[in-house]
Protein backbone atom coordinates (compact mmCIF):
# COMPACT_ATOMS: atom_id res chain seq x y z
CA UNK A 1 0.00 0.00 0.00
CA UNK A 2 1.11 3.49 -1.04
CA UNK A 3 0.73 6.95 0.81
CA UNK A 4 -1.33 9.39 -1.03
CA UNK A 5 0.83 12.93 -1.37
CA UNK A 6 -2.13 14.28 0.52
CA UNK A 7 -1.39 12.18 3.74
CA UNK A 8 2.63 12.10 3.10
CA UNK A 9 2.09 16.28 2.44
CA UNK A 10 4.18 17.60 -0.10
CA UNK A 11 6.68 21.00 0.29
CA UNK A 12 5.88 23.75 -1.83
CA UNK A 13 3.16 22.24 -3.91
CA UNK A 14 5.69 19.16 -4.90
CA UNK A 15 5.36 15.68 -4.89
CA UNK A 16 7.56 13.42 -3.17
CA UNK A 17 8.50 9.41 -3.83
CA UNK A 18 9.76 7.48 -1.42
CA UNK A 19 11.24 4.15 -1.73
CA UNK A 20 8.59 2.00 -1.31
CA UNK A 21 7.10 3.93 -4.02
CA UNK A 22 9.57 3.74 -6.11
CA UNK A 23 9.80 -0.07 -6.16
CA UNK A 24 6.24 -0.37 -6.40
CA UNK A 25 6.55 1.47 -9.50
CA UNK A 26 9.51 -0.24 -11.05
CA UNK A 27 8.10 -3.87 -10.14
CA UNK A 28 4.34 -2.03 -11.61
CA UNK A 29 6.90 -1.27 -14.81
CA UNK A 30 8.85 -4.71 -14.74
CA UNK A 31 5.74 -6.86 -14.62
CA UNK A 32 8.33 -10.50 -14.75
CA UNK A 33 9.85 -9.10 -11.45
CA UNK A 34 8.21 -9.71 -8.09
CA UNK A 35 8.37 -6.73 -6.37
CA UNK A 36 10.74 -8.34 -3.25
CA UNK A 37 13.35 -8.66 -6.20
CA UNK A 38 12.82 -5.13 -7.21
CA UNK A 39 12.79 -4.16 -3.38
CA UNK A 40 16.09 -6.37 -3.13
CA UNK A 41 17.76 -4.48 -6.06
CA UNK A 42 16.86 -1.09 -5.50
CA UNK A 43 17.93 -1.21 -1.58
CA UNK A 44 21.62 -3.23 -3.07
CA UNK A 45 22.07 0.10 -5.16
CA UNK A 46 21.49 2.59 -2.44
CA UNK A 47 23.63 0.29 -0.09
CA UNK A 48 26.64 0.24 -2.75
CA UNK A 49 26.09 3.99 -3.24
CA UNK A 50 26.40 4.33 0.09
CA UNK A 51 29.39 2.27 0.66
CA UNK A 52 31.30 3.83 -1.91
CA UNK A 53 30.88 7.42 -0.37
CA UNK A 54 31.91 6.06 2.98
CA UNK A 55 34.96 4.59 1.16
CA UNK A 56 35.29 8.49 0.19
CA UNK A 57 34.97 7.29 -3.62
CA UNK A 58 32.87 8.68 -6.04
CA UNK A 59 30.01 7.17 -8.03
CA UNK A 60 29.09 8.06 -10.89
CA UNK A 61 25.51 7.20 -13.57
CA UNK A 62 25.99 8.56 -16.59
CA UNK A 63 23.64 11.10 -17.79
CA UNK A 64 22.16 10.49 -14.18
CA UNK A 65 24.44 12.57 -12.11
CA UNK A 66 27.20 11.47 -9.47
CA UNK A 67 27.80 11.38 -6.00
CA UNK A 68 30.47 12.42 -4.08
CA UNK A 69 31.90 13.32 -0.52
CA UNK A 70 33.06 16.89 0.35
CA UNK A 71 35.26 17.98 3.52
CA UNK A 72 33.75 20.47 5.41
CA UNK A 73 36.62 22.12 7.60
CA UNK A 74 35.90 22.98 11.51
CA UNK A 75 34.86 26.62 11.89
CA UNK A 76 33.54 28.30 14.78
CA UNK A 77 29.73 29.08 14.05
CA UNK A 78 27.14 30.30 16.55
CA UNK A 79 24.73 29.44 18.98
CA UNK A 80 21.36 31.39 17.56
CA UNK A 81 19.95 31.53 20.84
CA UNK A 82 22.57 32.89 22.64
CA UNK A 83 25.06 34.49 19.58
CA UNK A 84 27.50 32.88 21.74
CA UNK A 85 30.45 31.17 19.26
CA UNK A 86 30.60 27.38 19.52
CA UNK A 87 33.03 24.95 17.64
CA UNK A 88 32.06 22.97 14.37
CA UNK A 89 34.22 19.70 14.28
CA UNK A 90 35.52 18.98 10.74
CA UNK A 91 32.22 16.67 8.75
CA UNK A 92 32.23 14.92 5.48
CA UNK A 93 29.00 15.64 3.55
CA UNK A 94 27.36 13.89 0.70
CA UNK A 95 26.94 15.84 -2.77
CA UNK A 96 25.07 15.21 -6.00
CA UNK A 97 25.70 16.88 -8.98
CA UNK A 98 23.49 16.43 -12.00
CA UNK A 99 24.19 14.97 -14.88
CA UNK A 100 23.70 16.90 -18.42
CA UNK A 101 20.89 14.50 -19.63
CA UNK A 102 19.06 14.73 -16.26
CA UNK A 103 19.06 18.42 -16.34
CA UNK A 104 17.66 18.81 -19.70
CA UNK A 105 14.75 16.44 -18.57
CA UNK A 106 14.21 18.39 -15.51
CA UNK A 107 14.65 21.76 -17.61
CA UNK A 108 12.34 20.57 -20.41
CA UNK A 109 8.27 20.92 -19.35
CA UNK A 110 7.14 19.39 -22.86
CA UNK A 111 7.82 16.02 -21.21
CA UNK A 112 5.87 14.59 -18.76
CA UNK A 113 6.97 11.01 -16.89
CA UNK A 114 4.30 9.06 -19.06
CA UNK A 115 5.50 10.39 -22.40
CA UNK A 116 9.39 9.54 -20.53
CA UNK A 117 8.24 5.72 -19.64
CA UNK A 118 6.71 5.09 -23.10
CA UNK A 119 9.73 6.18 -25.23
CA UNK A 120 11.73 3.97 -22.72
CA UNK A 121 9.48 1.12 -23.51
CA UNK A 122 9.89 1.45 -27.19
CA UNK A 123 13.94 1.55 -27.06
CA UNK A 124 14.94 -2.33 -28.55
CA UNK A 125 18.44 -2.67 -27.59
């Protein structure tokens, strides 16, 4: 079972997916999957992902974007309540950058996810 956006809320009038949907729509796409094999690949990705960046490697899907870890140094920030300074240790940080083919399909409105899952249907490689 799936949350409706209207239960999960969405932020500034967007819609959000989260996991479960998304393998409900993959195994939905990939009809000769079960869905605990999509569920089972989907959750090995994000784990590799994962383990990479805690290796401090980067991953990268072409025309998807890649991930990567940046070094944030220590600084001395402040306490908002109080203005009074407090130390920042040094943290490592995830970051995505986009890939060119992902920004065009985010930057191009003429095409909506159906009209993107039917040309991927049609491709016979």
């Amino acid at each position: 079972m799936t949350v409706t956006d209207e239960a999960r809320g969405t932020a500034g009038g967007r819609k959000h997916m989260i996991k479960s949907e998304l393998v409900a729509r993959l195994a939905q796409a990939n009809p000769h999957l079960y869905q605990r094999d999509v569920e089972r690949i989907v959750s090995t990705i994000f784990d590799e992902i994962s383990a990479a960046l805690a290796r401090g490697d980067r991953v990268e899907l072409r025309g998807f974007g890649a991930f990567s870890v940046k070094s944030r140094p220590a600084r001395t920030g402040r306490n908002p309540r109080t203005g009074e300074p407090v130390h920042v240790e040094e943290k490592s940080v995830p970051f995505f950058k986009t890939g060119k083919e992902l920004r065009e399909r985010l930057n191009n409105a003429d095409i909506s996810d159906d009209k993107l899952m039917a040309a991927d249907d049609g491709d016979d490689d």
